[in-house]
ModelCIF file with pLDDT and N, C-alpha, C, O atoms, coordinates in Angstrom:
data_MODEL
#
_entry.id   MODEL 
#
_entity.id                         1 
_entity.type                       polymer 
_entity.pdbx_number_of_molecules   1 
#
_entity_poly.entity_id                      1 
_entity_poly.type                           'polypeptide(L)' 
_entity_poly.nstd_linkage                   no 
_entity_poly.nstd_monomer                   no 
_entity_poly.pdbx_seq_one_letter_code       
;(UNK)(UNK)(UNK)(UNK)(UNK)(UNK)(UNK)(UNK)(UNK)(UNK)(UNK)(UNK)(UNK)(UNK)(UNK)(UNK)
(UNK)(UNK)(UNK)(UNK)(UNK)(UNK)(UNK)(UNK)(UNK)(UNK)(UNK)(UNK)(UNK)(UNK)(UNK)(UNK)
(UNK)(UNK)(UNK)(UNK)(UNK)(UNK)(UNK)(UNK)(UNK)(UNK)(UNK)
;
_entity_poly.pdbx_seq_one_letter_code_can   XXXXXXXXXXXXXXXXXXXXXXXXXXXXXXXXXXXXXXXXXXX 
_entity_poly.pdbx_strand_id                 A 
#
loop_
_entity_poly_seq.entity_id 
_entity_poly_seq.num 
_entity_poly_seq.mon_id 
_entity_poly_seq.hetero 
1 1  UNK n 
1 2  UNK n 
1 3  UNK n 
1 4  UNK n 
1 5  UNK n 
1 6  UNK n 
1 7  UNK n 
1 8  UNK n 
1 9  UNK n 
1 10 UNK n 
1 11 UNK n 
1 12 UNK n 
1 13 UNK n 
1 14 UNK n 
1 15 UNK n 
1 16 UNK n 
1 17 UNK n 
1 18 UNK n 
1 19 UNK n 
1 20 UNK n 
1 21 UNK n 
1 22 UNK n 
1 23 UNK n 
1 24 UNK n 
1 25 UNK n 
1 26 UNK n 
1 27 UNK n 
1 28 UNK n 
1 29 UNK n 
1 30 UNK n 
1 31 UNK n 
1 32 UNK n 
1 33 UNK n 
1 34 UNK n 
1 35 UNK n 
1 36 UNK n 
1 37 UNK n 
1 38 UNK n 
1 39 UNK n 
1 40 UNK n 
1 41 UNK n 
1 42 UNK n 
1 43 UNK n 
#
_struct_asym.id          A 
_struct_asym.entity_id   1 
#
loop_
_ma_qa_metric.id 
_ma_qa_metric.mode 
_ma_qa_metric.name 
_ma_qa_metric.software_group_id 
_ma_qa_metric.type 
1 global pLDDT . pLDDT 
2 local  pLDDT . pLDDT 
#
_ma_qa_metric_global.metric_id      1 
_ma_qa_metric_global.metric_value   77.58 
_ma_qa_metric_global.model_id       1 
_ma_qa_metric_global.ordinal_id     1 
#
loop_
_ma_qa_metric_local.label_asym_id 
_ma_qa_metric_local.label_comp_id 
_ma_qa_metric_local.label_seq_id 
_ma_qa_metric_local.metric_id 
_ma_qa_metric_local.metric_value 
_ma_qa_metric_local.model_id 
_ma_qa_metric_local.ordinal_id 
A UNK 1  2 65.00 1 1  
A UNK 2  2 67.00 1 2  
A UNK 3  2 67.00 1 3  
A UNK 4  2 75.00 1 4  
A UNK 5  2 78.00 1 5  
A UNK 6  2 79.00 1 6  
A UNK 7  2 74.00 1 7  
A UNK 8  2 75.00 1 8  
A UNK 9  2 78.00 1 9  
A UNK 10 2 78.00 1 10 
A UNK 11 2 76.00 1 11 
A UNK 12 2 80.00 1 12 
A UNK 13 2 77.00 1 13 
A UNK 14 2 76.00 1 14 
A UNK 15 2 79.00 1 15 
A UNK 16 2 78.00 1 16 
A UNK 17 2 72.00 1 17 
A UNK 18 2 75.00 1 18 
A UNK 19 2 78.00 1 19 
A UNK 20 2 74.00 1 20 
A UNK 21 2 71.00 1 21 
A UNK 22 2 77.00 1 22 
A UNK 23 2 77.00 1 23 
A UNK 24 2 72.00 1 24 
A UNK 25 2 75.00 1 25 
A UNK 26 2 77.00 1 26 
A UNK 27 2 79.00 1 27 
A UNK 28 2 77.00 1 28 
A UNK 29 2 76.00 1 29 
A UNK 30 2 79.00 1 30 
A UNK 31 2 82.00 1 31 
A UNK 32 2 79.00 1 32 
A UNK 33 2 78.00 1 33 
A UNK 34 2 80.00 1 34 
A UNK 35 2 83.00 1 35 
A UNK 36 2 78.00 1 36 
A UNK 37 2 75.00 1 37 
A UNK 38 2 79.00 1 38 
A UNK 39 2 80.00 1 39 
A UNK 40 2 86.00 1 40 
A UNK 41 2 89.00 1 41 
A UNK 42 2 93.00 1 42 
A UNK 43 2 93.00 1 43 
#
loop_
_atom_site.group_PDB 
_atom_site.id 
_atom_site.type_symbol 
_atom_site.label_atom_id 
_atom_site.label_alt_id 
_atom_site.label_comp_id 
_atom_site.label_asym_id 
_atom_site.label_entity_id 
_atom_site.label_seq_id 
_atom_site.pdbx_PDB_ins_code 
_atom_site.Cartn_x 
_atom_site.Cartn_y 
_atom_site.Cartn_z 
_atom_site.occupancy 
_atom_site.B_iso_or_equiv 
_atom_site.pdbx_formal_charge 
_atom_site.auth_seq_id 
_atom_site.auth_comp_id 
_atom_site.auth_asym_id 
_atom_site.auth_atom_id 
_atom_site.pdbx_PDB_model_num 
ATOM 1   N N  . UNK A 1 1  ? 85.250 159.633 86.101 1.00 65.00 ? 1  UNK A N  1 
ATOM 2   C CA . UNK A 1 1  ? 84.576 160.935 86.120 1.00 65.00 ? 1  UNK A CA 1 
ATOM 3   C C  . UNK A 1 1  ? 83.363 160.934 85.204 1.00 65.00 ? 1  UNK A C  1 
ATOM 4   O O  . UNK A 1 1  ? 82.316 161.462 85.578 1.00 65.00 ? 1  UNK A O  1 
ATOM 5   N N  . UNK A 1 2  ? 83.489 160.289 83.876 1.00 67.00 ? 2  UNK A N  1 
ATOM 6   C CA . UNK A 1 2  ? 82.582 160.133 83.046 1.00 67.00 ? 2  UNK A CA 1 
ATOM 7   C C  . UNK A 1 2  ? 82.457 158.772 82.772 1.00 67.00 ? 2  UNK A C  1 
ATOM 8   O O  . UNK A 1 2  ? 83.142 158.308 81.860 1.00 67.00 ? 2  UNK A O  1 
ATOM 9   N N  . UNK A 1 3  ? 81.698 158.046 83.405 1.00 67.00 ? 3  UNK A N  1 
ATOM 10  C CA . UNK A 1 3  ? 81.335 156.483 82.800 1.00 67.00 ? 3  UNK A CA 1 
ATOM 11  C C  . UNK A 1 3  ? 80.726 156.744 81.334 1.00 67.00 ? 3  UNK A C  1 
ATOM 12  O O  . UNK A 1 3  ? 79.955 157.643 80.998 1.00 67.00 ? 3  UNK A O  1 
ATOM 13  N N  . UNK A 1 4  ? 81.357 155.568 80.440 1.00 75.00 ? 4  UNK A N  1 
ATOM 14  C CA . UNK A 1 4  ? 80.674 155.250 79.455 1.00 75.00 ? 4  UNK A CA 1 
ATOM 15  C C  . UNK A 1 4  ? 78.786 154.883 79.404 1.00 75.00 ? 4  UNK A C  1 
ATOM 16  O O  . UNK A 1 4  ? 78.413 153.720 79.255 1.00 75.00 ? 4  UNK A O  1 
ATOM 17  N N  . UNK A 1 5  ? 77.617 156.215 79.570 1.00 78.00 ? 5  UNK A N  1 
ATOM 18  C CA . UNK A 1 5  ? 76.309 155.445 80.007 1.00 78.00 ? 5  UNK A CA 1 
ATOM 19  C C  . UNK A 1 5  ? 76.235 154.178 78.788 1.00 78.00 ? 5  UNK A C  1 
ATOM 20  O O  . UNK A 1 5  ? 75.697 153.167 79.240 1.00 78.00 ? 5  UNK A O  1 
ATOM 21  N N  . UNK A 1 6  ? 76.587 154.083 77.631 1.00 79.00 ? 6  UNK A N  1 
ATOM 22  C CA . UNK A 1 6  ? 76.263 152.666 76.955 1.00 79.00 ? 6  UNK A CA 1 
ATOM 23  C C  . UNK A 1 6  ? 77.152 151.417 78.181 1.00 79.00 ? 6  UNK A C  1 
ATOM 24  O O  . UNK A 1 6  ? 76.539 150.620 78.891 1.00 79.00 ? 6  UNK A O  1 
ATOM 25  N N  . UNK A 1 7  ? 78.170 151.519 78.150 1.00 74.00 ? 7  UNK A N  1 
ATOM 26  C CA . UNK A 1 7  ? 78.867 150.700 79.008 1.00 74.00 ? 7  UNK A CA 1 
ATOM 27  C C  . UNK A 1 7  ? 78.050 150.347 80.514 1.00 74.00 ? 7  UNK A C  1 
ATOM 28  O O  . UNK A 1 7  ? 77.989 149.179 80.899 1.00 74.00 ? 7  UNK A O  1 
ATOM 29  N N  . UNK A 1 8  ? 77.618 151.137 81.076 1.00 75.00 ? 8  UNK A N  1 
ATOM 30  C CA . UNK A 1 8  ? 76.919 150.994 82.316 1.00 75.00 ? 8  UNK A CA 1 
ATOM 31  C C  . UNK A 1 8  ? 75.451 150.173 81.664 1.00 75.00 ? 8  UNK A C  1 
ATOM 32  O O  . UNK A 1 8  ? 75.049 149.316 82.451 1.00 75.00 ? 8  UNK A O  1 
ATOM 33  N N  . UNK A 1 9  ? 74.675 150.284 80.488 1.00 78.00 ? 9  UNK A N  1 
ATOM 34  C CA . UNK A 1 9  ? 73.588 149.717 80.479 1.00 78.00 ? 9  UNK A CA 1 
ATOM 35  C C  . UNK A 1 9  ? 74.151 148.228 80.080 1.00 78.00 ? 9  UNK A C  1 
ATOM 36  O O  . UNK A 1 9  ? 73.633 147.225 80.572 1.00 78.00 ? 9  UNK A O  1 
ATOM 37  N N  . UNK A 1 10 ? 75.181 148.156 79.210 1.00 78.00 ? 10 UNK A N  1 
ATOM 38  C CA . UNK A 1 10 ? 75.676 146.671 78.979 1.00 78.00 ? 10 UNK A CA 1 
ATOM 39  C C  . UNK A 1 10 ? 76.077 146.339 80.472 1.00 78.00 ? 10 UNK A C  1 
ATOM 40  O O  . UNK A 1 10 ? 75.245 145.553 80.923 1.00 78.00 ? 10 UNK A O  1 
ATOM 41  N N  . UNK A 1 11 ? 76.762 146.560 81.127 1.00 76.00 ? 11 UNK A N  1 
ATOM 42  C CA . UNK A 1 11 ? 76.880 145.840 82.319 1.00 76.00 ? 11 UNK A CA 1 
ATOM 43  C C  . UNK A 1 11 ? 75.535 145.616 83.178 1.00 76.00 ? 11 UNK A C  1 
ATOM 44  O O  . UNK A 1 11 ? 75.481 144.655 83.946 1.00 76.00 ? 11 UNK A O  1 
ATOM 45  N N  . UNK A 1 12 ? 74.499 146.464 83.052 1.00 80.00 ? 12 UNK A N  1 
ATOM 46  C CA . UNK A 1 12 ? 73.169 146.067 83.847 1.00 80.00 ? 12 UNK A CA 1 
ATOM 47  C C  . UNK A 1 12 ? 72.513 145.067 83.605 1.00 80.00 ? 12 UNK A C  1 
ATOM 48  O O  . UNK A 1 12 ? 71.811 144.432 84.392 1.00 80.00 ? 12 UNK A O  1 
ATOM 49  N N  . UNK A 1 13 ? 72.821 144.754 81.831 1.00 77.00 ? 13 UNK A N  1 
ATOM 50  C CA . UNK A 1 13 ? 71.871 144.086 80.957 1.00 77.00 ? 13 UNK A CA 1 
ATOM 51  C C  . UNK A 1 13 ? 72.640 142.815 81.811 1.00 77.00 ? 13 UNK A C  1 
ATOM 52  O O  . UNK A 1 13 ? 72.127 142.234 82.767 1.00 77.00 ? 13 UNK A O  1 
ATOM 53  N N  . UNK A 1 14 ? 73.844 142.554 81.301 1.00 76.00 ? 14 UNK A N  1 
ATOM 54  C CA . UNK A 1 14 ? 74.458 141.192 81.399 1.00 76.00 ? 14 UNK A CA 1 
ATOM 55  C C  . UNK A 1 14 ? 73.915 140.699 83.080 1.00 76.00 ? 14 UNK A C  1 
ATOM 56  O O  . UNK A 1 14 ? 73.522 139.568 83.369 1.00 76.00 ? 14 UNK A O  1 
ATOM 57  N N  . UNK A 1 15 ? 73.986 141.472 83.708 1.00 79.00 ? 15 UNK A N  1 
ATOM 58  C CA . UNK A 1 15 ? 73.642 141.479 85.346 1.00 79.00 ? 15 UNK A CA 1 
ATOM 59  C C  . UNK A 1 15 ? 72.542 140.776 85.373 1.00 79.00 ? 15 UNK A C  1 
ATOM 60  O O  . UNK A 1 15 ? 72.507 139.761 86.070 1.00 79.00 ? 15 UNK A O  1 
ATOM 61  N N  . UNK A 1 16 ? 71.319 141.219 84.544 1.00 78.00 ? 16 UNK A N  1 
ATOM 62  C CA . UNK A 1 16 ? 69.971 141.088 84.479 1.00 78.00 ? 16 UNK A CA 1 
ATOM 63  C C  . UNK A 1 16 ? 69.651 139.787 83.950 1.00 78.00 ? 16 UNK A C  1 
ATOM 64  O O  . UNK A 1 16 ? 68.760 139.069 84.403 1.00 78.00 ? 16 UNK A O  1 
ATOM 65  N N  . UNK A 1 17 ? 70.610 139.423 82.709 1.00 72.00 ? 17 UNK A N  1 
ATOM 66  C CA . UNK A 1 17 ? 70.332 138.299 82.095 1.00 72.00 ? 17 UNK A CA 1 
ATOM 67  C C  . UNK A 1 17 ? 70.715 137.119 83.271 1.00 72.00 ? 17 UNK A C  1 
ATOM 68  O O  . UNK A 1 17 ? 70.177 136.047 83.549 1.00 72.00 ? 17 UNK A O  1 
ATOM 69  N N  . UNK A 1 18 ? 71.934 137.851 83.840 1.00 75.00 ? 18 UNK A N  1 
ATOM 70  C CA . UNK A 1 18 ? 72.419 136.038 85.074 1.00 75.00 ? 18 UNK A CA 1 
ATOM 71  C C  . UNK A 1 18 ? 71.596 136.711 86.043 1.00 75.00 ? 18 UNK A C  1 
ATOM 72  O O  . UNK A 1 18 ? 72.320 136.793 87.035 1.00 75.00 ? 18 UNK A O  1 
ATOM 73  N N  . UNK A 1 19 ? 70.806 137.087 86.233 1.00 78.00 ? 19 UNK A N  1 
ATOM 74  C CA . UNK A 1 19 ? 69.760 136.849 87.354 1.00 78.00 ? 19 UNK A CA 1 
ATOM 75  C C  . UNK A 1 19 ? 68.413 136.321 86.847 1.00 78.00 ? 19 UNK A C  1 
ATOM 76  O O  . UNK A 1 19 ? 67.631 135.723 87.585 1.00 78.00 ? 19 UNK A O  1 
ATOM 77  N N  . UNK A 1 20 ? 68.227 136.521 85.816 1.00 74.00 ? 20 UNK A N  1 
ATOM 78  C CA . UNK A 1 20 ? 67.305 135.899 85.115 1.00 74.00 ? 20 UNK A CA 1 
ATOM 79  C C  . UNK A 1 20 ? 67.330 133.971 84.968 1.00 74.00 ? 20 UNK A C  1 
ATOM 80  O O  . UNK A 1 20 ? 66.631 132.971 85.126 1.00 74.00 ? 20 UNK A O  1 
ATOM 81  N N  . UNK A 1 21 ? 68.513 134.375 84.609 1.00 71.00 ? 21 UNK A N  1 
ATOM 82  C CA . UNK A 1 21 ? 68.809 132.519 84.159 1.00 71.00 ? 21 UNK A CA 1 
ATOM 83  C C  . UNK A 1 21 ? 69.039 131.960 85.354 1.00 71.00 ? 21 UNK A C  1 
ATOM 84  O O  . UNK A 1 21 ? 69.032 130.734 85.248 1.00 71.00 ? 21 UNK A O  1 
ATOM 85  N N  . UNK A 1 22 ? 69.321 132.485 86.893 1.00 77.00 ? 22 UNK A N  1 
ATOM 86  C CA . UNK A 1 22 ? 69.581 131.817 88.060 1.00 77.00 ? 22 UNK A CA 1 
ATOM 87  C C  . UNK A 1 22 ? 68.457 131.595 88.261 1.00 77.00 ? 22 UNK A C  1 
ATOM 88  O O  . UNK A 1 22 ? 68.313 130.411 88.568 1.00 77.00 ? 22 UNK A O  1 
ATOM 89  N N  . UNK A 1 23 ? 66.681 132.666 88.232 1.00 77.00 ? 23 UNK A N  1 
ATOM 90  C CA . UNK A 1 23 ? 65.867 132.338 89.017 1.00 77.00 ? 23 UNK A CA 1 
ATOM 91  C C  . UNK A 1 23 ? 65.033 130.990 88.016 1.00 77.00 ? 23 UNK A C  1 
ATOM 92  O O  . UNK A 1 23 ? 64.180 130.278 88.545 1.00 77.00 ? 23 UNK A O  1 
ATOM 93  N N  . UNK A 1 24 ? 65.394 130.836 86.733 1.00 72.00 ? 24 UNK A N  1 
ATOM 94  C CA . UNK A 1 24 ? 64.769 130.025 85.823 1.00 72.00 ? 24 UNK A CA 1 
ATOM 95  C C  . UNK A 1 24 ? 65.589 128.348 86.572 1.00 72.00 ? 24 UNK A C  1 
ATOM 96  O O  . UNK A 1 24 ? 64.863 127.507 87.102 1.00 72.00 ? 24 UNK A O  1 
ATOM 97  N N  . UNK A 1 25 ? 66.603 128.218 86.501 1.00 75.00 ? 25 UNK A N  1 
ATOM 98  C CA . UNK A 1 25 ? 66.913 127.610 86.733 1.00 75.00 ? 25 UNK A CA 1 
ATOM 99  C C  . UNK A 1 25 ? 66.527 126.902 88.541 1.00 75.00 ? 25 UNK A C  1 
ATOM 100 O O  . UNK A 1 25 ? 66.068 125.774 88.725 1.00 75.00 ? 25 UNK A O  1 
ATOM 101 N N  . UNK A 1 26 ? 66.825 127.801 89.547 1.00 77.00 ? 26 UNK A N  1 
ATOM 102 C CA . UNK A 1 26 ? 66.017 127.589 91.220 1.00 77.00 ? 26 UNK A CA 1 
ATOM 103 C C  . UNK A 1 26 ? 64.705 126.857 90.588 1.00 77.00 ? 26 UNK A C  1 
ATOM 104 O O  . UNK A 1 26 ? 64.554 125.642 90.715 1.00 77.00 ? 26 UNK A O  1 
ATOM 105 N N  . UNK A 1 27 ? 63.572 127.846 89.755 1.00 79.00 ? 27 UNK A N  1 
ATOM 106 C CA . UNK A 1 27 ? 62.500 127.034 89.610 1.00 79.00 ? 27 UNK A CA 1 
ATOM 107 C C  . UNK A 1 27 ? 62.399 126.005 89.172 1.00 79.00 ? 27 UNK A C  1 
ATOM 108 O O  . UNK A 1 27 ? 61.810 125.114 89.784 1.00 79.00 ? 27 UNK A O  1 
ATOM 109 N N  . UNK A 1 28 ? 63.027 125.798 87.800 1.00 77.00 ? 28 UNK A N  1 
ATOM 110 C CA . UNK A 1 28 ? 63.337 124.284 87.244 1.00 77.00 ? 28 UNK A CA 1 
ATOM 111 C C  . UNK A 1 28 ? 63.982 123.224 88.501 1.00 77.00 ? 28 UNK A C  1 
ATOM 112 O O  . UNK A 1 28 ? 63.433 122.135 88.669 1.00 77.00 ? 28 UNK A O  1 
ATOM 113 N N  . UNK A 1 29 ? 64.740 123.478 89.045 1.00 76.00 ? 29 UNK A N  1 
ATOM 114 C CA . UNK A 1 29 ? 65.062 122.565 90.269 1.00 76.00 ? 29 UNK A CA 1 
ATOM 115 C C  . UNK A 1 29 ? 63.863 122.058 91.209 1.00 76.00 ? 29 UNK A C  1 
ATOM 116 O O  . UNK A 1 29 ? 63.729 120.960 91.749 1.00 76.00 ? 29 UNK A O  1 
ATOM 117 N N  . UNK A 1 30 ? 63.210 122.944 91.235 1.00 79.00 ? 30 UNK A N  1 
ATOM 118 C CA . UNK A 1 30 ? 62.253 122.709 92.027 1.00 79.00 ? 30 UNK A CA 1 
ATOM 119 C C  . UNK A 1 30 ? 61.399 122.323 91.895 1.00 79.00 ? 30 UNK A C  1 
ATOM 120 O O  . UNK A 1 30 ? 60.760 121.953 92.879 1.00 79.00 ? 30 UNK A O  1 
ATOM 121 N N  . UNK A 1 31 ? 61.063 122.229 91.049 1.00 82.00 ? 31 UNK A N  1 
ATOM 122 C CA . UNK A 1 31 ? 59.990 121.913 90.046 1.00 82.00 ? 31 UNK A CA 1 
ATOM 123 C C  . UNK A 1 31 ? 60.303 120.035 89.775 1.00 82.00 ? 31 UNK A C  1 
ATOM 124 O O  . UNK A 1 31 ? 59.511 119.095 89.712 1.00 82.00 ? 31 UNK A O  1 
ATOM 125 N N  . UNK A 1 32 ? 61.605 120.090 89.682 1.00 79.00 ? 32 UNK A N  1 
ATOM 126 C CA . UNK A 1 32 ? 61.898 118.952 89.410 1.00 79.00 ? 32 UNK A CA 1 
ATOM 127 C C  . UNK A 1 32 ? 61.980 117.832 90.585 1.00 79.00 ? 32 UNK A C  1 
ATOM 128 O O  . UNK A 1 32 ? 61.710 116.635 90.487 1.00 79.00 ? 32 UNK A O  1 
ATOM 129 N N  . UNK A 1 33 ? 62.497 118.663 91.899 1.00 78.00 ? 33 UNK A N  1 
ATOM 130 C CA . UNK A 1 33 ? 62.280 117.946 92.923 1.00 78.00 ? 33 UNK A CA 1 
ATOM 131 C C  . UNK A 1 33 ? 60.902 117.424 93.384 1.00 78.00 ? 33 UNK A C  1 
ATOM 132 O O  . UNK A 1 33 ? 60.757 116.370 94.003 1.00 78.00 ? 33 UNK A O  1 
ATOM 133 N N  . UNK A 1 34 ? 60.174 118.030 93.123 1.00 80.00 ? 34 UNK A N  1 
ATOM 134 C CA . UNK A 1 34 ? 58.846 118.317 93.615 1.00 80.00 ? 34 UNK A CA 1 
ATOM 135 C C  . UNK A 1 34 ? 58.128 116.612 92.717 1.00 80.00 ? 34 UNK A C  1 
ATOM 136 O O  . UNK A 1 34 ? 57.294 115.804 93.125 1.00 80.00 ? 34 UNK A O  1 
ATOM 137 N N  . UNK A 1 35 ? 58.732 116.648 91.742 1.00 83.00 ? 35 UNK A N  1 
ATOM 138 C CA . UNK A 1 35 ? 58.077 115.647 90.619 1.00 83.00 ? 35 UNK A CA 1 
ATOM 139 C C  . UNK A 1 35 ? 58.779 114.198 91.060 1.00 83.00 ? 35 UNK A C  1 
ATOM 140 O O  . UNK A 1 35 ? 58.264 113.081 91.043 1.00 83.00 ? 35 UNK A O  1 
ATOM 141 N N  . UNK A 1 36 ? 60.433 114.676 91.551 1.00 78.00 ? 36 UNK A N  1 
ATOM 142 C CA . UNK A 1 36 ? 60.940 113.522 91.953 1.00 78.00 ? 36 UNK A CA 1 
ATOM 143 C C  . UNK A 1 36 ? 60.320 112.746 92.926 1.00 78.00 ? 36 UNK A C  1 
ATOM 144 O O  . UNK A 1 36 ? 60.203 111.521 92.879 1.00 78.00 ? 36 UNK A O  1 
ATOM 145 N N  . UNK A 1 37 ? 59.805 113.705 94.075 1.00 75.00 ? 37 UNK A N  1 
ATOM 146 C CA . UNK A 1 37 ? 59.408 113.298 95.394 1.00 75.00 ? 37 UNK A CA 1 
ATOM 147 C C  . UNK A 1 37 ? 58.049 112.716 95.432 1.00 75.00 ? 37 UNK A C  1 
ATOM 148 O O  . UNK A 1 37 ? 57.463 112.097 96.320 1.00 75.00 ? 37 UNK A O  1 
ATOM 149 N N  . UNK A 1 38 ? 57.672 113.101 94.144 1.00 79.00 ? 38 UNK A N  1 
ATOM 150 C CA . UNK A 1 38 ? 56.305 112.242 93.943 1.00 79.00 ? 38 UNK A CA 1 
ATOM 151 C C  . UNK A 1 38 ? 55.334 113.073 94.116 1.00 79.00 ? 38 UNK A C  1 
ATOM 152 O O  . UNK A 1 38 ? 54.266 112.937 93.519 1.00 79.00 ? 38 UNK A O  1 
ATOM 153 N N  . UNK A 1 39 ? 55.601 114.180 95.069 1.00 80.00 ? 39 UNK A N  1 
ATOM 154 C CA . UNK A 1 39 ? 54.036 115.213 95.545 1.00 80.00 ? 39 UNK A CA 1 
ATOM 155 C C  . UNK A 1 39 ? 52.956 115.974 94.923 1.00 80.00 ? 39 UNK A C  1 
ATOM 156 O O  . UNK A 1 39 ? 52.023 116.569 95.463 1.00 80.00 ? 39 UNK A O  1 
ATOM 157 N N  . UNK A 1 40 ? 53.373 115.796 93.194 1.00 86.00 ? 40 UNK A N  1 
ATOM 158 C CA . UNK A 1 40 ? 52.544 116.370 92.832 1.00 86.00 ? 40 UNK A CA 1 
ATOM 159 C C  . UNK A 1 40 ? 51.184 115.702 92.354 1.00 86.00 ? 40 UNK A C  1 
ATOM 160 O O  . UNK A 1 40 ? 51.418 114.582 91.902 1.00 86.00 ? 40 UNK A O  1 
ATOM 161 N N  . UNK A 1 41 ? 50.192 115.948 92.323 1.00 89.00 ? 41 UNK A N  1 
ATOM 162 C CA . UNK A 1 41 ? 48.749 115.586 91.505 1.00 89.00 ? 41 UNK A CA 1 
ATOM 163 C C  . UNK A 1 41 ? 48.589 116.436 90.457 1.00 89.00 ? 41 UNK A C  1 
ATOM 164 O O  . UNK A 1 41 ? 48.473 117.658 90.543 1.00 89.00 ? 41 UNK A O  1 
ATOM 165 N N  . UNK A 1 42 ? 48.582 115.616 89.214 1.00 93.00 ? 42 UNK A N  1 
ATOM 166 C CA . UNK A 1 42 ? 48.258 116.034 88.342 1.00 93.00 ? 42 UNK A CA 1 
ATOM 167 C C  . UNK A 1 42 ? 46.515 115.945 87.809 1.00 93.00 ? 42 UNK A C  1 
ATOM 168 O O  . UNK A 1 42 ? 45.869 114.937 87.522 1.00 93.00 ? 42 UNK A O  1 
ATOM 169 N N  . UNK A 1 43 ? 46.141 117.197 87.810 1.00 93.00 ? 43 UNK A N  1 
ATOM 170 C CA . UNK A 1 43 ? 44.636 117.436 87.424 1.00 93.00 ? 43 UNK A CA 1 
ATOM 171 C C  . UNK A 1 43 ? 44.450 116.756 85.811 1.00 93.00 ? 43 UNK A C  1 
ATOM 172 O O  . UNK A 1 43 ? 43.358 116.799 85.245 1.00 93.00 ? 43 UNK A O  1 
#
């Protein structure tokens, strides 16, 4: 009936942080593939 609003922003935060660290990580993968595969030119 009454959510805790501190409780609801800690659960958004934590939400926010593992979506944060998933998209850091996709890029680092990719990033890394990209280097594996040889395709990049470095300026």
């Amino acid at each position: 009936d009454n959510p805790p609003p501190d409780k609801q922003a800690e659960f958004l935060s934590n939400i926010k942080i593992g979506l944060t660290r998933m998209e850091w990580l996709a890029t680092a993968l990719l990033k890394m593939a990209k280097l594996d595969a040889g395709v990049i030119e470095f300026s």
